[in-house]
Protein backbone atom coordinates (compact mmCIF):
# COMPACT_ATOMS: atom_id res chain seq x y z
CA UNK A 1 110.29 -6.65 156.15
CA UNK A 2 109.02 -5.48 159.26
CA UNK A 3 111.60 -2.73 160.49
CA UNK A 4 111.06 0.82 161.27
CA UNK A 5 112.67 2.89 158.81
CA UNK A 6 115.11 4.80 161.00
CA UNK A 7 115.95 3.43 164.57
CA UNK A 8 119.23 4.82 165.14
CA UNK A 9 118.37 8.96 165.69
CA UNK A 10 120.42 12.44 166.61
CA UNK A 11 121.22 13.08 170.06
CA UNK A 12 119.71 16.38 170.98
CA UNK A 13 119.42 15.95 174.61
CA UNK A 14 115.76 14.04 174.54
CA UNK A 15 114.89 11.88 177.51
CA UNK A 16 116.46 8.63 177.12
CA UNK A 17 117.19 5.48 179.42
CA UNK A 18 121.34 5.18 180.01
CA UNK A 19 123.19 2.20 178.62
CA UNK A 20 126.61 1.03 180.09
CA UNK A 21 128.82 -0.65 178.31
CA UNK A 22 131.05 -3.20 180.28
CA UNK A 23 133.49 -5.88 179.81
CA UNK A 24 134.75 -9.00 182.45
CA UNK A 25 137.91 -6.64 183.37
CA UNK A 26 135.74 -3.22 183.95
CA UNK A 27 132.67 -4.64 185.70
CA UNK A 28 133.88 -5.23 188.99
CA UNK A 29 134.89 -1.15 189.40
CA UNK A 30 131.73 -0.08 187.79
CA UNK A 31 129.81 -2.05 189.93
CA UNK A 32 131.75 -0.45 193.49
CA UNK A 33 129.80 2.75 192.46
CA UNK A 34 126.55 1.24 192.54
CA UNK A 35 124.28 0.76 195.40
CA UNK A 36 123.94 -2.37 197.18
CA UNK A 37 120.67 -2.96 195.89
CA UNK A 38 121.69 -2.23 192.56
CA UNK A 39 124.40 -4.81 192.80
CA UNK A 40 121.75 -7.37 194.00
CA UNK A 41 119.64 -6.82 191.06
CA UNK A 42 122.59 -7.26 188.64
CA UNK A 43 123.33 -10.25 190.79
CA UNK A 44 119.81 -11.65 190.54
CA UNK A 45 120.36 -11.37 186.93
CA UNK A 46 123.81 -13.18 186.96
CA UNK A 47 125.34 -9.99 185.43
CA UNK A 48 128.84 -10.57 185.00
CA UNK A 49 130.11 -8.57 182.00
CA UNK A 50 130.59 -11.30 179.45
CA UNK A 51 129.62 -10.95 176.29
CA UNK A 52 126.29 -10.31 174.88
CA UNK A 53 124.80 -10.11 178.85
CA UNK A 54 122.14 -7.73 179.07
CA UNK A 55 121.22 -6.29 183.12
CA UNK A 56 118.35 -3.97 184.62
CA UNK A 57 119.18 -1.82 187.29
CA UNK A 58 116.99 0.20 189.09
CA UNK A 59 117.39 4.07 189.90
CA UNK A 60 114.94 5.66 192.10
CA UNK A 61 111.91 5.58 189.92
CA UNK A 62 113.61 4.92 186.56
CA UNK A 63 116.07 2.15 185.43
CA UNK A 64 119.33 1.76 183.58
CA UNK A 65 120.60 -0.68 181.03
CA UNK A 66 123.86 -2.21 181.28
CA UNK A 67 125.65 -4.16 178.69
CA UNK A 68 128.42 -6.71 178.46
CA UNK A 69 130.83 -6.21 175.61
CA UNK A 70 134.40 -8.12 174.96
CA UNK A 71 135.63 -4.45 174.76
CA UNK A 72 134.04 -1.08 175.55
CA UNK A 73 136.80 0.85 173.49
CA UNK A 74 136.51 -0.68 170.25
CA UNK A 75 133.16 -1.76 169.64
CA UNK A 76 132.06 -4.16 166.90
CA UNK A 77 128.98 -4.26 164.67
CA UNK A 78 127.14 -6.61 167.02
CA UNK A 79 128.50 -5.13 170.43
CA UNK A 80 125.38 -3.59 170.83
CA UNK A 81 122.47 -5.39 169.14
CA UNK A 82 121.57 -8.24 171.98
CA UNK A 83 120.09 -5.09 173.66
CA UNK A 84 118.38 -4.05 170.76
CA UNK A 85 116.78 -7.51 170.94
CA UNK A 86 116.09 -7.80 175.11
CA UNK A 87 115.44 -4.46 175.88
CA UNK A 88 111.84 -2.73 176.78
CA UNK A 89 110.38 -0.51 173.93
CA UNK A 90 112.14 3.28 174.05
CA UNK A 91 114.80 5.19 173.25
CA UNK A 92 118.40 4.36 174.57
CA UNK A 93 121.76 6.36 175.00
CA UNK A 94 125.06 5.11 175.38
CA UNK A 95 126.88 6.45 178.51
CA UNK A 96 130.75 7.92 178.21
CA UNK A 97 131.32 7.01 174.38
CA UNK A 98 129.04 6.95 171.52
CA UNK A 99 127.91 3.36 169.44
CA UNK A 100 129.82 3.91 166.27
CA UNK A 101 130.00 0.77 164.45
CA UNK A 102 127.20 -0.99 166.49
CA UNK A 103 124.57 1.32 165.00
CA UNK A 104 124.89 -1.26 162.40
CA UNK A 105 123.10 -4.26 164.46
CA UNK A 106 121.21 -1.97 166.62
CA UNK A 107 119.24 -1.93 163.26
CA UNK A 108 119.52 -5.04 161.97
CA UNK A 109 118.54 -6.32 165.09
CA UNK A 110 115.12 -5.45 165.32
CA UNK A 111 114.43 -6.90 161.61
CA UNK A 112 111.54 -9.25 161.39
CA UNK A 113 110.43 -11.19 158.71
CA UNK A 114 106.98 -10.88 159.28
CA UNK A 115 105.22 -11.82 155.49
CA UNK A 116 103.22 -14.89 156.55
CA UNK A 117 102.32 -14.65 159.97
CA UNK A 118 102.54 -11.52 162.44
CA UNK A 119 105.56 -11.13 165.34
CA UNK A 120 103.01 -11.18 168.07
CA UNK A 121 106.22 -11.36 170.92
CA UNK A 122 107.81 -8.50 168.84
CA UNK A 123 108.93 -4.98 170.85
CA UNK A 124 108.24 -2.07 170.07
CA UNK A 125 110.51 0.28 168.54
CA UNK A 126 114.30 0.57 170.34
CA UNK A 127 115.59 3.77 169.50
CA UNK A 128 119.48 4.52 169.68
CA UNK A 129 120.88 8.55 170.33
CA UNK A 130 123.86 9.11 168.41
CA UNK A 131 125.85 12.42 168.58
CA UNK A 132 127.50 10.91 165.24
CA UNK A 133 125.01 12.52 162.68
CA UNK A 134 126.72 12.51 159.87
CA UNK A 135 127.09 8.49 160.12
CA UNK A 136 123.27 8.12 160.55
CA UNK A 137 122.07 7.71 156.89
CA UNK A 138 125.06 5.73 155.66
CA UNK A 139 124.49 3.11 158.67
CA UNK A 140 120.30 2.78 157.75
CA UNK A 141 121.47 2.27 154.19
CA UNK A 142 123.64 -0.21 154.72
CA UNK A 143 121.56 -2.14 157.45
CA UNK A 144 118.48 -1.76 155.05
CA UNK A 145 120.69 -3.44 152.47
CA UNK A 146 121.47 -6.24 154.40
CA UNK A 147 117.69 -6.42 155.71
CA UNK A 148 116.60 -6.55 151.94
CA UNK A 149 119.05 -9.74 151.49
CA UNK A 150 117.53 -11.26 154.25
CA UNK A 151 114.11 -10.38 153.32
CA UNK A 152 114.64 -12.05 149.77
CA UNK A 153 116.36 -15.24 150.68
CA UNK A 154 113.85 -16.29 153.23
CA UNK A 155 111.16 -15.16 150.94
CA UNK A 156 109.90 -19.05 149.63
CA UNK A 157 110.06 -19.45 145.43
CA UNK A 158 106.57 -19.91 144.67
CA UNK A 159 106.30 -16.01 146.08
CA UNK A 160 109.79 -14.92 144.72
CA UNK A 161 110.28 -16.30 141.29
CA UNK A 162 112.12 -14.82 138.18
CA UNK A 163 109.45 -12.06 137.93
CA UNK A 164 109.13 -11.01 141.28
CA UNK A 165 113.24 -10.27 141.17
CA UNK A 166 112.36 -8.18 137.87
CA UNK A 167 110.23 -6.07 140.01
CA UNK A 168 112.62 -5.82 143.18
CA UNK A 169 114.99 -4.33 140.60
CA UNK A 170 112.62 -1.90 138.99
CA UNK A 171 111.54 -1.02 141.96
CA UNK A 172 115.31 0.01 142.77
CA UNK A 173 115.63 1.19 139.28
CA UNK A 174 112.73 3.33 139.46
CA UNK A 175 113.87 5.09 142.89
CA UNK A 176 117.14 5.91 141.40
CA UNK A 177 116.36 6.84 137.67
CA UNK A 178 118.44 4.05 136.18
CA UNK A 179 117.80 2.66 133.19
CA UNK A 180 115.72 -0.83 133.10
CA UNK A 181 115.86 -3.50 130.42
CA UNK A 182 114.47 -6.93 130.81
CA UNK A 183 115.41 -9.71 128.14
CA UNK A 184 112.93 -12.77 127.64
CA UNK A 185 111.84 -15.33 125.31
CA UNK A 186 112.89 -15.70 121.79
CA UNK A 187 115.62 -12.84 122.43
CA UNK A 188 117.01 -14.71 125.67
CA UNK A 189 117.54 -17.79 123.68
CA UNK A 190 119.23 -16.34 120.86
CA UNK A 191 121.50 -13.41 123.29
CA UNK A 192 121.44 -15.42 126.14
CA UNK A 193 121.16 -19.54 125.42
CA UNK A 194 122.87 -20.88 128.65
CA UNK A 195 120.35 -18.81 130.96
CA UNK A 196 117.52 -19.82 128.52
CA UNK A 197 118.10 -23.34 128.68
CA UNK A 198 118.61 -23.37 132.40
CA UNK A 199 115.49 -22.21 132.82
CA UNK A 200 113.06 -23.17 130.44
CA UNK A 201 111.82 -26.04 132.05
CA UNK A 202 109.76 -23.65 134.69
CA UNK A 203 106.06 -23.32 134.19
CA UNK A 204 105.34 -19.97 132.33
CA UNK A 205 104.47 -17.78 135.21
CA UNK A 206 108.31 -18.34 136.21
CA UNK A 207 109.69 -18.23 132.66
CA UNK A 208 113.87 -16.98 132.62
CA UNK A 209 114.82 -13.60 132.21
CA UNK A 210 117.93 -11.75 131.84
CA UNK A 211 117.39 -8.36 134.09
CA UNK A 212 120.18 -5.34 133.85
CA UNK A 213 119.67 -1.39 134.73
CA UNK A 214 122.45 0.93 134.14
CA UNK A 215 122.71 4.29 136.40
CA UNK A 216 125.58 7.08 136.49
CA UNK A 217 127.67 9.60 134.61
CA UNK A 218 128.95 8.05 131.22
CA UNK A 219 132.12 9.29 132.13
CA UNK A 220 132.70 7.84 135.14
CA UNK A 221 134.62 4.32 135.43
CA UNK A 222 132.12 1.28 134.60
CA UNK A 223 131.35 -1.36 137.41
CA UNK A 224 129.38 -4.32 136.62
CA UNK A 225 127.92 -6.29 139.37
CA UNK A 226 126.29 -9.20 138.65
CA UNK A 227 124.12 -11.81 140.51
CA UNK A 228 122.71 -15.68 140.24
CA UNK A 229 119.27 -15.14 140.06
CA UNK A 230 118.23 -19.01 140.05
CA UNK A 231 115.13 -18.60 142.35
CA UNK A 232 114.82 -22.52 143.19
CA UNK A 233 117.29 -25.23 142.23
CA UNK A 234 115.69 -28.70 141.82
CA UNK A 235 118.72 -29.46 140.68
CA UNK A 236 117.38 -30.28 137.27
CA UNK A 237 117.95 -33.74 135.95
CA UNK A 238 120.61 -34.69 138.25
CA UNK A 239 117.77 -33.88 140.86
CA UNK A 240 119.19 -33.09 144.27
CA UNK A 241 118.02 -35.20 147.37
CA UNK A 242 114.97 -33.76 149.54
CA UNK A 243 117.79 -32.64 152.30
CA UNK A 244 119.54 -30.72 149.48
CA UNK A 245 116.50 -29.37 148.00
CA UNK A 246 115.19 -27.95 151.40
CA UNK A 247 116.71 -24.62 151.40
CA UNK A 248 117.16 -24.33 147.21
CA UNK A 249 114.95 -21.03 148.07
CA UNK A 250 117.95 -19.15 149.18
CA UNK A 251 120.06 -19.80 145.37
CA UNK A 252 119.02 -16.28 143.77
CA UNK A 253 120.99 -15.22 147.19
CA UNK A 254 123.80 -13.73 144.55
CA UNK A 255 120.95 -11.53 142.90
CA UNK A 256 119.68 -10.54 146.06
CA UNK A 257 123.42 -9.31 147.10
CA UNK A 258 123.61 -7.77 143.46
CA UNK A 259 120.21 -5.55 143.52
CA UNK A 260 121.21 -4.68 147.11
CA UNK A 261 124.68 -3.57 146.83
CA UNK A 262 123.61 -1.79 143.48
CA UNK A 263 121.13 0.42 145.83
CA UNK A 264 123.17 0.87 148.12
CA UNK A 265 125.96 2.44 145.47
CA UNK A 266 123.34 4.49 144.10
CA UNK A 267 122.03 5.89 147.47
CA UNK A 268 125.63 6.60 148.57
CA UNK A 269 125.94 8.70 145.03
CA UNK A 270 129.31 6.42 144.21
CA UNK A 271 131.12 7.91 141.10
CA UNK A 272 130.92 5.45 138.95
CA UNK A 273 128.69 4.16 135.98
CA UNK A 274 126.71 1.08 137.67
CA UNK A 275 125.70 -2.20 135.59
CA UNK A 276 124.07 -4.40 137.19
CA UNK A 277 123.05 -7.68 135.87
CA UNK A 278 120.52 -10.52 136.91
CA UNK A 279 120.09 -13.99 135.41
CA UNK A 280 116.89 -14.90 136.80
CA UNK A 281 115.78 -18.46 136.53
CA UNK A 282 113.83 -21.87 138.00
CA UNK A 283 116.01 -25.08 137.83
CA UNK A 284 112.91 -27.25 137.29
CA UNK A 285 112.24 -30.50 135.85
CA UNK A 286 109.99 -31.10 132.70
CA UNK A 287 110.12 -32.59 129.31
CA UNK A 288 112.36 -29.69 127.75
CA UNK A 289 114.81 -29.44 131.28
CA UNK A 290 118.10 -29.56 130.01
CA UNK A 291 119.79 -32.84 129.92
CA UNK A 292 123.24 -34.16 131.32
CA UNK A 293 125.38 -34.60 128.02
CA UNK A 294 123.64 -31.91 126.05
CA UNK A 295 125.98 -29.38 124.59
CA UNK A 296 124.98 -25.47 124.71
CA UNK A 297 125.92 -22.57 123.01
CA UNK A 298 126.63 -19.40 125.19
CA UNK A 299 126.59 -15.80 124.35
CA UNK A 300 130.69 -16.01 124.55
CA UNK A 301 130.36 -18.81 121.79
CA UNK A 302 131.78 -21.48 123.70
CA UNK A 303 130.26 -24.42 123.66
CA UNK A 304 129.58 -26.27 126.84
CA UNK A 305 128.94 -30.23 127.62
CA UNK A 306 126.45 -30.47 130.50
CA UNK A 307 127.96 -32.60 133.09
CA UNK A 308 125.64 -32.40 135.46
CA UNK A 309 122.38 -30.02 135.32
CA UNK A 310 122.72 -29.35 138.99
CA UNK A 311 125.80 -27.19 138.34
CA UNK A 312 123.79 -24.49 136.73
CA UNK A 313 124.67 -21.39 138.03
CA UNK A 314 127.92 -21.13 136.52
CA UNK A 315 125.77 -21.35 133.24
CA UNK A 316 123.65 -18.20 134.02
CA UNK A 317 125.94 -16.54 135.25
CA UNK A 318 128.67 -17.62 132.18
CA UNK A 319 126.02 -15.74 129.81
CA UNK A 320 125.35 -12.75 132.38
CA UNK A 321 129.57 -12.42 132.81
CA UNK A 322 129.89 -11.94 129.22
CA UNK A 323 127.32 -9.59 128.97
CA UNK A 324 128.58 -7.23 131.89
CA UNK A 325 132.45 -8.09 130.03
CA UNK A 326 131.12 -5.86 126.74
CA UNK A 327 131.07 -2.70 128.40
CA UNK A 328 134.57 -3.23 129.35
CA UNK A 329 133.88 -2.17 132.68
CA UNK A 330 136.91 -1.18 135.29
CA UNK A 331 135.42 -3.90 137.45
CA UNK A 332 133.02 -6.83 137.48
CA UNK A 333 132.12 -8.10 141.03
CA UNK A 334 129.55 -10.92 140.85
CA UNK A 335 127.56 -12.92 143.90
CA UNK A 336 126.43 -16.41 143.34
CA UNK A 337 125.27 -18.92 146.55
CA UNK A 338 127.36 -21.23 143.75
CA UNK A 339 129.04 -23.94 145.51
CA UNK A 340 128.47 -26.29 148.63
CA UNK A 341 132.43 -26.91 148.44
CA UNK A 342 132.96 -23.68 149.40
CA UNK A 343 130.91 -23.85 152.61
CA UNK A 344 132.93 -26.73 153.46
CA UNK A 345 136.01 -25.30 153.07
CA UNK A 346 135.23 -21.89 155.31
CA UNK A 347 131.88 -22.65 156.67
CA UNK A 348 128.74 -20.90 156.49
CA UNK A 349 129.98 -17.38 158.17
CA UNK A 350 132.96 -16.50 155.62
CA UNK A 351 131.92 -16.02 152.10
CA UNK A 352 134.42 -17.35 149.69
CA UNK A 353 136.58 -14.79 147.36
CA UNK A 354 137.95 -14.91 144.30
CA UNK A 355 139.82 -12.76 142.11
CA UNK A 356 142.06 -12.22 139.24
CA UNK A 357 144.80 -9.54 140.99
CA UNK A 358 145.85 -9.42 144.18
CA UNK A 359 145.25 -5.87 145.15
CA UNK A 360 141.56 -6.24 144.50
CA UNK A 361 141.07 -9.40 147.05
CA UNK A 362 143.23 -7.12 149.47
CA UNK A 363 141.11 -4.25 149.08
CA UNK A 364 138.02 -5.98 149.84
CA UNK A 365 139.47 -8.39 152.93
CA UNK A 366 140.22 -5.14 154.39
CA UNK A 367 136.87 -3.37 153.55
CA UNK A 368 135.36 -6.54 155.41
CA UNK A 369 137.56 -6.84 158.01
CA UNK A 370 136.73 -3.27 158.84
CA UNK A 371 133.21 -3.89 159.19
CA UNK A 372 132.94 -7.33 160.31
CA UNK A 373 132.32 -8.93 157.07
CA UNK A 374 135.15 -10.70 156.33
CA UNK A 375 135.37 -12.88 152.92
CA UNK A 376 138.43 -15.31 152.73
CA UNK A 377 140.39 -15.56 149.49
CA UNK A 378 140.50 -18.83 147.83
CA UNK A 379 142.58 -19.82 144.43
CA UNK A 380 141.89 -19.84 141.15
CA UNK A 381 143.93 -22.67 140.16
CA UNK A 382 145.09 -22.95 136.58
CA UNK A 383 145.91 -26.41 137.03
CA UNK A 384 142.21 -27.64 138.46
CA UNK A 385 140.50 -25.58 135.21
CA UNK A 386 142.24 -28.12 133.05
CA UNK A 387 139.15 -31.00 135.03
CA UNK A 388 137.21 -29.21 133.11
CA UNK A 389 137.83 -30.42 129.82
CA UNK A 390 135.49 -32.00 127.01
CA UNK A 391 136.18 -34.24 124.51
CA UNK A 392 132.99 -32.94 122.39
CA UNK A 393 132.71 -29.09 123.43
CA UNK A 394 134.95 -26.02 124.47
CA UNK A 395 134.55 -27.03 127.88
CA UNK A 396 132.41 -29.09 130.52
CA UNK A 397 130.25 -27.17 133.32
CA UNK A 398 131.59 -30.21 136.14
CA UNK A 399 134.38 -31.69 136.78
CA UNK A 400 134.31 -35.26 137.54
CA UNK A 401 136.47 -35.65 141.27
CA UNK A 402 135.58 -34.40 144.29
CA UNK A 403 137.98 -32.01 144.42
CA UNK A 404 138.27 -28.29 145.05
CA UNK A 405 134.89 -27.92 143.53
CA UNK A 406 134.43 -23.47 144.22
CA UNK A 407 138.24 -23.10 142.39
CA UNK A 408 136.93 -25.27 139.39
CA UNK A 409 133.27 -23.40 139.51
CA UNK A 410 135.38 -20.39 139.79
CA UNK A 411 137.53 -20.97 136.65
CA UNK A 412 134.65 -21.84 135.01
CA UNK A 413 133.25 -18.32 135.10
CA UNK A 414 136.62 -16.73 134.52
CA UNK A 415 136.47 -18.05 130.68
CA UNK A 416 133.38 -15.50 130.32
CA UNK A 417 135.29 -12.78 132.01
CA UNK A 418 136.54 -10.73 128.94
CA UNK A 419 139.59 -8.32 128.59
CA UNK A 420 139.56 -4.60 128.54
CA UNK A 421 139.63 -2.42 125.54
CA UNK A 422 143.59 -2.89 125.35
CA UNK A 423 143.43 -6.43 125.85
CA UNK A 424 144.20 -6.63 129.57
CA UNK A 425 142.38 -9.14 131.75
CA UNK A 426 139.12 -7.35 133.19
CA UNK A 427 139.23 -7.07 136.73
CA UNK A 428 136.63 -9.81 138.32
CA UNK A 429 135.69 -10.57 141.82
CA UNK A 430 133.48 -13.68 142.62
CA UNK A 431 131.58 -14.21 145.80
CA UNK A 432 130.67 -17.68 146.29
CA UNK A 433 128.51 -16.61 149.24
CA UNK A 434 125.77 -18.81 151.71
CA UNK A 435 123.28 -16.06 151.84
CA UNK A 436 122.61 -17.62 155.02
CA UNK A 437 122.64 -18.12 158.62
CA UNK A 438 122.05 -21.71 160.00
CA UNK A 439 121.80 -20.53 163.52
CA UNK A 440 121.00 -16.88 165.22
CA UNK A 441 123.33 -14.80 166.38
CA UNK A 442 123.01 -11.18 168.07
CA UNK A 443 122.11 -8.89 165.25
CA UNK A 444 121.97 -11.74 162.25
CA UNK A 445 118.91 -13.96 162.86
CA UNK A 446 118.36 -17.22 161.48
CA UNK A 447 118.04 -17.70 157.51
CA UNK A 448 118.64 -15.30 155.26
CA UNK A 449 121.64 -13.46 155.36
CA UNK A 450 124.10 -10.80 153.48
CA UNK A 451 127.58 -12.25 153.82
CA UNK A 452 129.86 -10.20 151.35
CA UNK A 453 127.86 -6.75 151.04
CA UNK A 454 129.78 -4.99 153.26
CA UNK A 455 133.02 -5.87 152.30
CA UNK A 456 131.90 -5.07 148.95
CA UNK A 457 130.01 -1.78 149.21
CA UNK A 458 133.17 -0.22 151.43
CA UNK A 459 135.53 -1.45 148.76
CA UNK A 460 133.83 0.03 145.87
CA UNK A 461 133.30 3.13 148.55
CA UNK A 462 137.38 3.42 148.48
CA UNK A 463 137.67 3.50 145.46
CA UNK A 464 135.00 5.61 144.21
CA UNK A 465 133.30 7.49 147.17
């Protein structure tokens, strides 16, 4: 990641070049105030106050910024980041308001990915005054979260297989004092067998592991959040086409959301007692891949009939649910890039929600909503689990229509969601997330991206902040 580590600073009255924010409606009075050949310069510049416009104006011997914005008053995360992208290197202060929200892209705006060749039409530094302190370290956290998404996805899987997530998350670990434990070989096929098999067609250098760290006070309520680690997806057997293999970098997306939103809870200090849990795995194809019609054991103890080996997340994660279910935590919130039916159904900018109780999805539309990360709740219908059925095992991992395919990969998982010590359903949340961005927009560039975090991070923030 190429980022500087804080670019969003206190306002203590330092030299800084004036930003105006404007909309369609408010441009034409600001503009009566300016000098005719500041109007001509804006003009020039076919300045109009749309949206995303970015205009120059000159002032003596220095310049101002001026910024179009749908509406000055209620500012968005993104309201401000096309002029984090266009503007000159230097430090920048918002005129009659502060930037609130759009601290956010401000940050993530200037994010470069930057590992295999250098940004040589990169800026320098764009600094952004704040007389909001107390927000400052909350909004780096959370953009260096969603940076660290990015940074992973678009990271390719030769350079970020299951051993390079093990040390992203002791890395993390490390920095917060949680506890690390990292399952492979003989004991991942005997505690783990549906993660094992998945991935045990890899070469050895990207053999499966089952990652988990636990941080916080024993006596605080447990939260388990768990993420697909499967760090390329051939699609096994039922190999996928050369079109659908293409971006099969980006499927550990869920464990990239998991390690980040777990750093994230433990930089904010969250009261609760954090599990998180990674399946990592390669989908490949050898002589011991998995086969369609095999039948696996799972930690659970159901059996499962492979339908097709290019459903395999639900596997992973099937073993990694049950594990994070033992603890009988409060709440299990898991991420997987699972499903392309999902991204047909809401399309590559809304992440796809599912939960067991109502208030939960509530609680985390309304996190997103709130800072423009919005997931949209679909069902988990009892009626499509029942396409699931075997006539040899407990259950099959496909179904065979081309139907509803995230609410069927969705009530797969829920049979390795457990029940609470009393015997009450757990409380589960599953992101069937893209994890990224086909096309750049201001703030969110092209590729990897955190679609889910947010809403996620402020939820658990509600309830446990």
């Amino acid at each position: 990641m190429s980022i500087a580590d804080n670019l969003i600073q206190p306002d203590r009255g330092q030299d800084a070049v004036a930003i105006h924010l404007v909309n369609k409606d408010t441009f034409e009075a600001f503009a009566k105030d300016l000098s005719g050949p500041q109007r001509a310069a804006l003009a020039a510049q076919k300045f109009t106050g749309a949206g995303y416009q970015t205009g120059i104006v000159p002032d003596g011997e220095h310049w101002f910024a001026v910024g179009g914005v749908a509406n000055p008053d209620e500012l968005s995360s993104w309201c401000m980041a096309k002029l984090a992208e266009d503007l000159p290197a230097g430090t920048y202060r918002r005129v009659n308001g502060q930037p609130g929200p759009a601290m956010f892209g401000w940050q993530t705006a200037q994010n470069r990915f930057t590992r295999y060749r250098e940004d040589s039409d990169a800026e320098g530094p764009r600094i952004l005054l704040t007389e909001d302190v107390a927000k400052i370290d909350l909004v780096i956290a959370e953009a260096t979260a969603a940076c660290l998404v990015a940074d992973l996805v678009n990271t390719p899987a030769e350079d970020l297989g299951p051993a390079a997530l093990e040390e992203e998350a002791k890395r993390i670990a490390g920095n917060h004092k949680a506890e690390l434990d990292v399952i492979r070989g003989d004991a991942l096929e005997t505690g783990f067998p549906m993660v094992h098999a998945v991935g045990r067609a890899a070469e050895r250098k990207h053999a499966p592991r089952l990652i988990q760290f636990s941080w916080g006070d024993e006596s605080h309520p447990r939260v388990a959040i768990v993420g697909k680690g499967v760090c390329f997806d051939s699609g096994g057997l039922d190999i996928k086409s050369a079109a659908g293999m293409k971006l099969m970098k980006k499927d550990m997306g869920g464990a990239a959301h998991a390690l980040a939103l777990a750093e994230l809870i433990m930089k904010a200090g969250l009261k609760l007692r954090l599990h998180c849990v990674v399946p990592a795995v390669e989908n490949a194809i050898a002589a011991n891949a998995f086969r369609p019609g095999d039948v696996l054991s799972s930690r659970q103890g159901l059996t499962v009939e492979i339908g097709n080996t290019d459903a395999e997340g639900r596997l992973i994660l099937g073993d990694a649910l049950t594990l994070a279910s033992e603890g009988s935590p409060e709440l299990i919130i898991d991420f997987a890039t699972l499903t392309g039916a999902a991204r047909v159904a809401v399309g590559p900018d809304l992440p796809a929600l599912f939960t067991r109780r109502d208030q939960t999805a509530d609680q985390l539309i309304e996190a997103g909503r709130a800072h423009d990360d919005e997931p949209w709740r679909l069902p988990i219908h009892e009626a499509y689990g029942e396409w699931l059925k075997s006539d040899i095992a407990d259950t099959n991992n496909a179904h065979g229509n081309a139907f509803a395919g995230a609410s069927v990969a969705a009530s797969f998982l829920d049979k390795f969601v457990g029940t609470t010590s009393d015997g009450s359903p757990i409380d589960w949340a599953h992101f069937d997330t893209f994890a990224w961005r086909p096309f750049a927009k201001p703030g969110r560039a092209k590729g990897g991206a955190a679609l889910g975090l947010r809403a996620a991070f402020h939820a658990l923030r509600g309830r446990y902040g």
